[in-house]
PDB file of N, CA and C in Angstrom:
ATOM      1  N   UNK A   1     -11.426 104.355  69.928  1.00  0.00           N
ATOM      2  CA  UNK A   1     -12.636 104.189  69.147  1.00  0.00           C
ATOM      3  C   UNK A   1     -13.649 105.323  69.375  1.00  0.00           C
ATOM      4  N   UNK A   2     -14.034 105.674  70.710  1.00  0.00           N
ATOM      5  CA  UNK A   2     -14.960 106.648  70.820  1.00  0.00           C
ATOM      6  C   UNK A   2     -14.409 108.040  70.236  1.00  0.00           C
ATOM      7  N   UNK A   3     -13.308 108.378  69.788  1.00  0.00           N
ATOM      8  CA  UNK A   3     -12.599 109.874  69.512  1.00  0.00           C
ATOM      9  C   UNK A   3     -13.172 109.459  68.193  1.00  0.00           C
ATOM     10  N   UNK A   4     -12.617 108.374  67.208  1.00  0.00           N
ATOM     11  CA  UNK A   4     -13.154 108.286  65.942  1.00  0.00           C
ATOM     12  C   UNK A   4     -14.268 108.348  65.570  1.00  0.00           C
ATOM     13  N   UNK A   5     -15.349 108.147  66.673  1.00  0.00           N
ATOM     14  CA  UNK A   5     -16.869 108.094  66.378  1.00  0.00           C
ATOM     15  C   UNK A   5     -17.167 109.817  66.488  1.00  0.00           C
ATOM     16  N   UNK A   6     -16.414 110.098  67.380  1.00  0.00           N
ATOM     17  CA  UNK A   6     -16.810 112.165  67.301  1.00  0.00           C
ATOM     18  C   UNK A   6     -16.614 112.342  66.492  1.00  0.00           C
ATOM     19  N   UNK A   7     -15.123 112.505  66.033  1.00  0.00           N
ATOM     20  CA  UNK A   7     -14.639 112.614  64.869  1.00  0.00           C
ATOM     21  C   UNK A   7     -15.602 112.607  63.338  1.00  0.00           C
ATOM     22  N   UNK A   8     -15.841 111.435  63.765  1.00  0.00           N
ATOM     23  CA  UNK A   8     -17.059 111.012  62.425  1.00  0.00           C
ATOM     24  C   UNK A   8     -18.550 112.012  62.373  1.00  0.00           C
ATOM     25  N   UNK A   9     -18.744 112.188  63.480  1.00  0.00           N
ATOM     26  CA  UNK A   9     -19.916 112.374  63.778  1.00  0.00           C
ATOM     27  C   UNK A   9     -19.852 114.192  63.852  1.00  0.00           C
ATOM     28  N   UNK A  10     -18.658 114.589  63.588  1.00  0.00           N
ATOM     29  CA  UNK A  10     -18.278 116.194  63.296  1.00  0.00           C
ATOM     30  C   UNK A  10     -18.307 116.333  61.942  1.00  0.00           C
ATOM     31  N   UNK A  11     -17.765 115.257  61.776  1.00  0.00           N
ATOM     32  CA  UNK A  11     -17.629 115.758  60.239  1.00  0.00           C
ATOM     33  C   UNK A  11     -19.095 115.532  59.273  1.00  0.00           C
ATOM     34  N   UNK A  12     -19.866 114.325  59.735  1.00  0.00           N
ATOM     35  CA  UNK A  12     -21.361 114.203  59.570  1.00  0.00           C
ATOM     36  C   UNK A  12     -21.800 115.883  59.331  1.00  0.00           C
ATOM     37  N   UNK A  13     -21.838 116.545  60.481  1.00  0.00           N
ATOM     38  CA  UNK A  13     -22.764 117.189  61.024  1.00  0.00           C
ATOM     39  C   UNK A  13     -22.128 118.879  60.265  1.00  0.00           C
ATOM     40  N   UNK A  14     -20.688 119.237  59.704  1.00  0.00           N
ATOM     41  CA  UNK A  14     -19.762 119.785  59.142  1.00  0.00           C
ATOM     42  C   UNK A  14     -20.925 119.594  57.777  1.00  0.00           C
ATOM     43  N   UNK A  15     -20.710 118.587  57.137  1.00  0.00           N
ATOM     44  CA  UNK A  15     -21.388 118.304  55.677  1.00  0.00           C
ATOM     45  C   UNK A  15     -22.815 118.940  55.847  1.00  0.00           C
ATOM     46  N   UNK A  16     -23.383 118.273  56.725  1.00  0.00           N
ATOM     47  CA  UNK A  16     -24.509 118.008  56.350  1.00  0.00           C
ATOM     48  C   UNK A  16     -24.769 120.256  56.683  1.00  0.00           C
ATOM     49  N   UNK A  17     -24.297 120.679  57.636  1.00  0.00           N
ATOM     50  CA  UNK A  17     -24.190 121.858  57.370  1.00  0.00           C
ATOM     51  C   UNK A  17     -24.305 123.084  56.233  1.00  0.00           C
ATOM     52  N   UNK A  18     -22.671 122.240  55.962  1.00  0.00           N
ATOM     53  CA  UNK A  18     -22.412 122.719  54.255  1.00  0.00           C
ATOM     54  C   UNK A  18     -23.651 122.310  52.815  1.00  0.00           C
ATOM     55  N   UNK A  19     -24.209 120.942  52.881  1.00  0.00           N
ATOM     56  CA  UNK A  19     -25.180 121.275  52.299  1.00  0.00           C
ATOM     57  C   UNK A  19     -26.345 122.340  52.610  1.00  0.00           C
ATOM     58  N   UNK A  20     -26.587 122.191  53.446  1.00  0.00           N
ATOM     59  CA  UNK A  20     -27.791 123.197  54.275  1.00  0.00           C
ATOM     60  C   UNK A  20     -27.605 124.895  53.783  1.00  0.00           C
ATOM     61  N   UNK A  21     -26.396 125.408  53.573  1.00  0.00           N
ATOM     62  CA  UNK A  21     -26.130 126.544  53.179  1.00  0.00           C
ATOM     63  C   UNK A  21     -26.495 126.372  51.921  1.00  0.00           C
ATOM     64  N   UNK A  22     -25.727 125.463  50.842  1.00  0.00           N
ATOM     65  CA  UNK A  22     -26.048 125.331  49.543  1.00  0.00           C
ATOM     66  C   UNK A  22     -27.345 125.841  48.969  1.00  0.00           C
ATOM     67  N   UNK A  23     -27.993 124.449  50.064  1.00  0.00           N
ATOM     68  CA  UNK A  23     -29.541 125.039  49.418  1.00  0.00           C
ATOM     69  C   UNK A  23     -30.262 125.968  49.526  1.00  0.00           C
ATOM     70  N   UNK A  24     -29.661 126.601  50.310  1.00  0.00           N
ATOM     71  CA  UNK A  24     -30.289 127.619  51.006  1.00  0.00           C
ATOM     72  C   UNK A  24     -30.183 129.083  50.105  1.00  0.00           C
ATOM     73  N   UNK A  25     -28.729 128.907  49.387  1.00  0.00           N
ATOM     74  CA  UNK A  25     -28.883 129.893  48.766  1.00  0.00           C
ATOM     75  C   UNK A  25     -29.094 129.898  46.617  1.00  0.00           C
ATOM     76  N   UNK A  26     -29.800 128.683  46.864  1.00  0.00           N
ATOM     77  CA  UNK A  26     -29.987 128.266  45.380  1.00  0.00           C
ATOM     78  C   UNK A  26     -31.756 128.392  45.514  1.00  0.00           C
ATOM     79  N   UNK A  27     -32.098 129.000  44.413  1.00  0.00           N
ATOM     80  CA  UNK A  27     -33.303 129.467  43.756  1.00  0.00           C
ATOM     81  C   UNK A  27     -34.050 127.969  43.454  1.00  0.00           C
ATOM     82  N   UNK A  28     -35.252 127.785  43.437  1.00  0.00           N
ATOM     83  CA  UNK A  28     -35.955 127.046  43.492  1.00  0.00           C
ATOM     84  C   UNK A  28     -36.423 125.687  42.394  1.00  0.00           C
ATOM     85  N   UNK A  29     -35.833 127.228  41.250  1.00  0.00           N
ATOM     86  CA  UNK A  29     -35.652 126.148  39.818  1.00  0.00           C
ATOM     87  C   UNK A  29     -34.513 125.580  39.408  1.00  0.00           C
ATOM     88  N   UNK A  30     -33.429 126.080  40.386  1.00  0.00           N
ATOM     89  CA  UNK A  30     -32.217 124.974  40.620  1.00  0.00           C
ATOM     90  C   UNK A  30     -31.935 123.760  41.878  1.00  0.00           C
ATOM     91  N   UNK A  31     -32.831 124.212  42.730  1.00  0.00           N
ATOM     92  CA  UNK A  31     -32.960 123.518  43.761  1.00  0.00           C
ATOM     93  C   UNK A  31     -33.074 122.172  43.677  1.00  0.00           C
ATOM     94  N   UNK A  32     -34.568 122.235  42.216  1.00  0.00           N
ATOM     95  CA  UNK A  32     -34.750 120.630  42.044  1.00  0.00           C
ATOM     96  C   UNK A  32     -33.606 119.531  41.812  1.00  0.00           C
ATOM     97  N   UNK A  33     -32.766 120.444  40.849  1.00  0.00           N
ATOM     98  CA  UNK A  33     -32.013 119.854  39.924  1.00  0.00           C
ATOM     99  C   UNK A  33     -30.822 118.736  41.703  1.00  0.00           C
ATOM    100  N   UNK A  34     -30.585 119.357  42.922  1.00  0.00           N
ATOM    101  CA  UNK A  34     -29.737 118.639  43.767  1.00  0.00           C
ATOM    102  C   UNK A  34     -30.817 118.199  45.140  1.00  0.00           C
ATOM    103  N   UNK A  35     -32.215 118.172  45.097  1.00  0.00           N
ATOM    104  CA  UNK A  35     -32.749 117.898  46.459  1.00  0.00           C
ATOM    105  C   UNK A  35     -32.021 116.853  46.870  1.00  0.00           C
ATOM    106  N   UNK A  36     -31.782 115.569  46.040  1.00  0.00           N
ATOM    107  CA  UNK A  36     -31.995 114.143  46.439  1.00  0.00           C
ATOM    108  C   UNK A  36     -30.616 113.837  46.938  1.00  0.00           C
ATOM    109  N   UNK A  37     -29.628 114.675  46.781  1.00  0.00           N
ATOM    110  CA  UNK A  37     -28.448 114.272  47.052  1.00  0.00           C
ATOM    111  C   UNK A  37     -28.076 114.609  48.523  1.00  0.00           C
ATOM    112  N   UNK A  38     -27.062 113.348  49.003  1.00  0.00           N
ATOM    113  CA  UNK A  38     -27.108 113.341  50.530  1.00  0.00           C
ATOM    114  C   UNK A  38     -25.826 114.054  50.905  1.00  0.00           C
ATOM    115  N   UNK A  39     -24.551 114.453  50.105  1.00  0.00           N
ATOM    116  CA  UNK A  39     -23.537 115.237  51.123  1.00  0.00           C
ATOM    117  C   UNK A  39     -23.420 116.574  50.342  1.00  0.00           C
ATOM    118  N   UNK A  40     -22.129 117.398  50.897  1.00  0.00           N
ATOM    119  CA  UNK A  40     -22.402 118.649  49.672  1.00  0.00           C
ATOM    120  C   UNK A  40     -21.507 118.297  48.380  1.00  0.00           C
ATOM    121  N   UNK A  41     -20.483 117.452  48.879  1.00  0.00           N
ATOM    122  CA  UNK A  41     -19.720 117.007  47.475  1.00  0.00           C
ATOM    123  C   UNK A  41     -20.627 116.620  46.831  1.00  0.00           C
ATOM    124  N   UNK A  42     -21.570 115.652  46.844  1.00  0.00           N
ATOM    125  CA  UNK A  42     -22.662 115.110  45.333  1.00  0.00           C
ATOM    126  C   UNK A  42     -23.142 116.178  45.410  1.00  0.00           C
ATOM    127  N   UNK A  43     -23.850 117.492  45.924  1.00  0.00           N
ATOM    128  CA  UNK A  43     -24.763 118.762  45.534  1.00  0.00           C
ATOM    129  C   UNK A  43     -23.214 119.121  44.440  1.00  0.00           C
ATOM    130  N   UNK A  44     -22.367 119.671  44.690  1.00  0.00           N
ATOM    131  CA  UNK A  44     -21.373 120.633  44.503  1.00  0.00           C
ATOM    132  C   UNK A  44     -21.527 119.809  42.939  1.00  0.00           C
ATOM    133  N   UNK A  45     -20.916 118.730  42.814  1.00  0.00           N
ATOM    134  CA  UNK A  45     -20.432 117.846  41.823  1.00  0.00           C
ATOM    135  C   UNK A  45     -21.787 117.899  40.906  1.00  0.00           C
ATOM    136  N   UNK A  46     -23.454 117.589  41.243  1.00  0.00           N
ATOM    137  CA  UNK A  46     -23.848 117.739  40.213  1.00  0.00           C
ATOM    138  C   UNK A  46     -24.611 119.303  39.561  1.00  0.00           C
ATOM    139  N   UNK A  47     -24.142 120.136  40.590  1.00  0.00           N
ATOM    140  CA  UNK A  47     -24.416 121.240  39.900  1.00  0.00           C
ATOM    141  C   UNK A  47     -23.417 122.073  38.471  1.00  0.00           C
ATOM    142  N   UNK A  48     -22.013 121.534  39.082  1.00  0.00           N
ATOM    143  CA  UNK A  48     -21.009 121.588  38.116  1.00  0.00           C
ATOM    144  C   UNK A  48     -21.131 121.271  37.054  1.00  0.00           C
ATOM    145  N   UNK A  49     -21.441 119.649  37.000  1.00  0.00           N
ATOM    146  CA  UNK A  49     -22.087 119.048  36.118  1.00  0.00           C
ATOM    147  C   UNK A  49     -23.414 120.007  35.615  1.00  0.00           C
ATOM    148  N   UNK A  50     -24.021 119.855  36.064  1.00  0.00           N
ATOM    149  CA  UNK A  50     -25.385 120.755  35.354  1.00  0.00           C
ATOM    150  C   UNK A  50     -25.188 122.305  34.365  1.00  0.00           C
ATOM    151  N   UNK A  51     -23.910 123.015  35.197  1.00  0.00           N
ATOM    152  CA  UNK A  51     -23.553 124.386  34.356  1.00  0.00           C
ATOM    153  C   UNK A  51     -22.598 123.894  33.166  1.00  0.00           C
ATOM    154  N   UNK A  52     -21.287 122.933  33.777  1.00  0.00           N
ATOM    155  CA  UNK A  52     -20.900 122.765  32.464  1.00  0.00           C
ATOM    156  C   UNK A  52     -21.882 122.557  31.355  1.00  0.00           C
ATOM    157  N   UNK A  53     -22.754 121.542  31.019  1.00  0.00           N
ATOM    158  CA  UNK A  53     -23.679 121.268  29.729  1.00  0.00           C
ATOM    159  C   UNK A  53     -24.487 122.227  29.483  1.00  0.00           C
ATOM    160  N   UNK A  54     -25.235 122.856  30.401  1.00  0.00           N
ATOM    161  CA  UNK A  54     -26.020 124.364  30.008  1.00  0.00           C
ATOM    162  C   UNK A  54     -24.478 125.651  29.729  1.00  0.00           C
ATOM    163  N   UNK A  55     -23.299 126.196  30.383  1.00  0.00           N
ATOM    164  CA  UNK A  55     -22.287 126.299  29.416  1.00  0.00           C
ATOM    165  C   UNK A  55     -21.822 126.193  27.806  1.00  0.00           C
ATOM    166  N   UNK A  56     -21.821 124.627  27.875  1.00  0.00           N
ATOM    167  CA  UNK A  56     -21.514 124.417  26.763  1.00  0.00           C
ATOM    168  C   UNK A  56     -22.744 124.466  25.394  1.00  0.00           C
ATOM    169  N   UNK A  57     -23.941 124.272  25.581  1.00  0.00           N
ATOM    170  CA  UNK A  57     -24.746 124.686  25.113  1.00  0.00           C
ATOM    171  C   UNK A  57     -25.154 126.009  24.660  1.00  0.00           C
ATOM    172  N   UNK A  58     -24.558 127.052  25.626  1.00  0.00           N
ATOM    173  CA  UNK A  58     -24.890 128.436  24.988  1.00  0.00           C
ATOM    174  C   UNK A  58     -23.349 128.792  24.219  1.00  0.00           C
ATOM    175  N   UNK A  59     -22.872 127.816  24.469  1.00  0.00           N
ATOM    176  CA  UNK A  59     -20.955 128.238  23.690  1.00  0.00           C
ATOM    177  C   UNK A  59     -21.606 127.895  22.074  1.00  0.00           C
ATOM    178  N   UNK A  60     -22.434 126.366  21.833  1.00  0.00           N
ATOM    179  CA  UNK A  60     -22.829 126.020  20.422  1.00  0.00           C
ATOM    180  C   UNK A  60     -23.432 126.878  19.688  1.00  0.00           C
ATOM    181  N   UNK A  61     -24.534 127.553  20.243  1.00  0.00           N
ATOM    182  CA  UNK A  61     -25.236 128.629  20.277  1.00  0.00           C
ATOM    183  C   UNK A  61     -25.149 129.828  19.562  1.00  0.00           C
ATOM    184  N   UNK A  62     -24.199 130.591  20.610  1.00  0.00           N
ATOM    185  CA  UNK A  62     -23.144 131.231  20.286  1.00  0.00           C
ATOM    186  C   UNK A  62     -22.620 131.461  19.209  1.00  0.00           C
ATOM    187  N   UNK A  63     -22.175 130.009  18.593  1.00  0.00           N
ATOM    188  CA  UNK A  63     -20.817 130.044  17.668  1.00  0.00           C
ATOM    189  C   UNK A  63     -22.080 130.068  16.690  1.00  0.00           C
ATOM    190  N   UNK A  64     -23.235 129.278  16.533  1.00  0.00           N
ATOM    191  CA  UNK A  64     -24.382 129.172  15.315  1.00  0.00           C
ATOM    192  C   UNK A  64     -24.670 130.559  15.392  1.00  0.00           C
ATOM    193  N   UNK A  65     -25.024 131.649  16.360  1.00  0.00           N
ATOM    194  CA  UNK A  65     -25.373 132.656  15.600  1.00  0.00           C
ATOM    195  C   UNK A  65     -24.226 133.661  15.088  1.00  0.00           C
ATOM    196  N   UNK A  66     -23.330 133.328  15.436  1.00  0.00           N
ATOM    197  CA  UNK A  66     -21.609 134.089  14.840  1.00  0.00           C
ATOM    198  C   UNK A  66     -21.498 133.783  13.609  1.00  0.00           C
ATOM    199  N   UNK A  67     -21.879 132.237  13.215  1.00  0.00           N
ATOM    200  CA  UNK A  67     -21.702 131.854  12.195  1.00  0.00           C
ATOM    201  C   UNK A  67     -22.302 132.722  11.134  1.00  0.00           C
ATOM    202  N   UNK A  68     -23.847 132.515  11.785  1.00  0.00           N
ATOM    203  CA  UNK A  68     -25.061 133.281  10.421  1.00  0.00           C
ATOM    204  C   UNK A  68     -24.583 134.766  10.687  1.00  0.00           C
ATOM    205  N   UNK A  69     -24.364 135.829  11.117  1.00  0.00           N
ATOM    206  CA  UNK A  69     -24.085 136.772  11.520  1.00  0.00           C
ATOM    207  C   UNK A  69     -22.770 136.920   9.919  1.00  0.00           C
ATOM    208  N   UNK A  70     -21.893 135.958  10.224  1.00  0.00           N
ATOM    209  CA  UNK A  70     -20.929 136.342   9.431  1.00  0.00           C
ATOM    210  C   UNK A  70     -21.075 135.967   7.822  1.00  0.00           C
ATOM    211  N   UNK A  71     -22.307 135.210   7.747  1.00  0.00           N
ATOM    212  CA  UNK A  71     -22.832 134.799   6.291  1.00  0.00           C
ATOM    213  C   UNK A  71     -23.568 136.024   5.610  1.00  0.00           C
ATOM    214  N   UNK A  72     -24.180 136.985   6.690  1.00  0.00           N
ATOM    215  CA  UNK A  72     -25.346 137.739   6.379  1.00  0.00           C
ATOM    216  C   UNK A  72     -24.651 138.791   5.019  1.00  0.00           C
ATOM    217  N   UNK A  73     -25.168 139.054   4.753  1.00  0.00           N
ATOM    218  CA  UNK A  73     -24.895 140.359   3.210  1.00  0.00           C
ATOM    219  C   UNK A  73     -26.092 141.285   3.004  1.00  0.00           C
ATOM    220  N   UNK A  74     -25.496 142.227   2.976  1.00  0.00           N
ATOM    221  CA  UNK A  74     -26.333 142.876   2.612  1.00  0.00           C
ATOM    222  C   UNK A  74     -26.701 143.064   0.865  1.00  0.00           C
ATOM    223  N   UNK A  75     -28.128 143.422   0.359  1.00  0.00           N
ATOM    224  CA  UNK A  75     -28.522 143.184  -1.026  1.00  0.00           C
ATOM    225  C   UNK A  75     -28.534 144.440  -1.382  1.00  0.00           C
ATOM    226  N   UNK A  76     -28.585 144.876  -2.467  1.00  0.00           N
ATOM    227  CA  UNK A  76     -28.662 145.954  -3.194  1.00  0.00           C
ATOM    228  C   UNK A  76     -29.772 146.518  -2.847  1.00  0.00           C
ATOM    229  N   UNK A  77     -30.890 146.053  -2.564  1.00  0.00           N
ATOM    230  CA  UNK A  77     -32.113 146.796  -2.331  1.00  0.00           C
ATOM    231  C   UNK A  77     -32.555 147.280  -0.935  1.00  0.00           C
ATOM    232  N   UNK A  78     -31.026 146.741  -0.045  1.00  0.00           N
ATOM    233  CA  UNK A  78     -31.035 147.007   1.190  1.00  0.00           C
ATOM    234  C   UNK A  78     -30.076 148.121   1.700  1.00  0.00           C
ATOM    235  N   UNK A  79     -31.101 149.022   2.915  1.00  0.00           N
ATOM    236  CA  UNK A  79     -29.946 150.175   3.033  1.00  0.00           C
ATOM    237  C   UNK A  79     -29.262 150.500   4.095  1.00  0.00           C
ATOM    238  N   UNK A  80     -28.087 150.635   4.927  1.00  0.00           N
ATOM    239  CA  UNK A  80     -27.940 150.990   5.845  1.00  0.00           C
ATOM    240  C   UNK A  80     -29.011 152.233   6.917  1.00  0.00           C
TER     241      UNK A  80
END
């Protein structure tokens, strides 16, 4: 029992580490986005989360101004 409690209590102290770096090297206006979370898997997991949807948001983006880009024409009264 007492080996399992080190054990435990390494790996506690392992995490809580690994978060400590995290934050350490995340900027302030991302910082908010993981203070509250207690190991680094939930930091890791919702920052992932956070880039995928800002990701996928500049992919929509993206494709809307590709779109108009490829509608555009030029008019007769317009010149290179």
């Amino acid at each position: 029992m007492p080996k399992e409690k080190k054990t435990l209590k390494e790996l506690k102290k392992k995490d809580m580490k690994a978060l400590y770096c995290i934050m350490k090297v995340l900027v302030k206006s991302i910082l908010h986005r993981i203070h509250r979370e207690k190991t680094s898997k939930e930091a890791m997991e919702k920052l992932e989360e956070t880039y995928k949807r800002e990701f996928a948001v500049q992919k929509v983006k993206f494709q809307v101004l590709h779109l108009q880009f490829d509608t555009m024409k030029m008019t007769s009264t317009e010149s290179v």
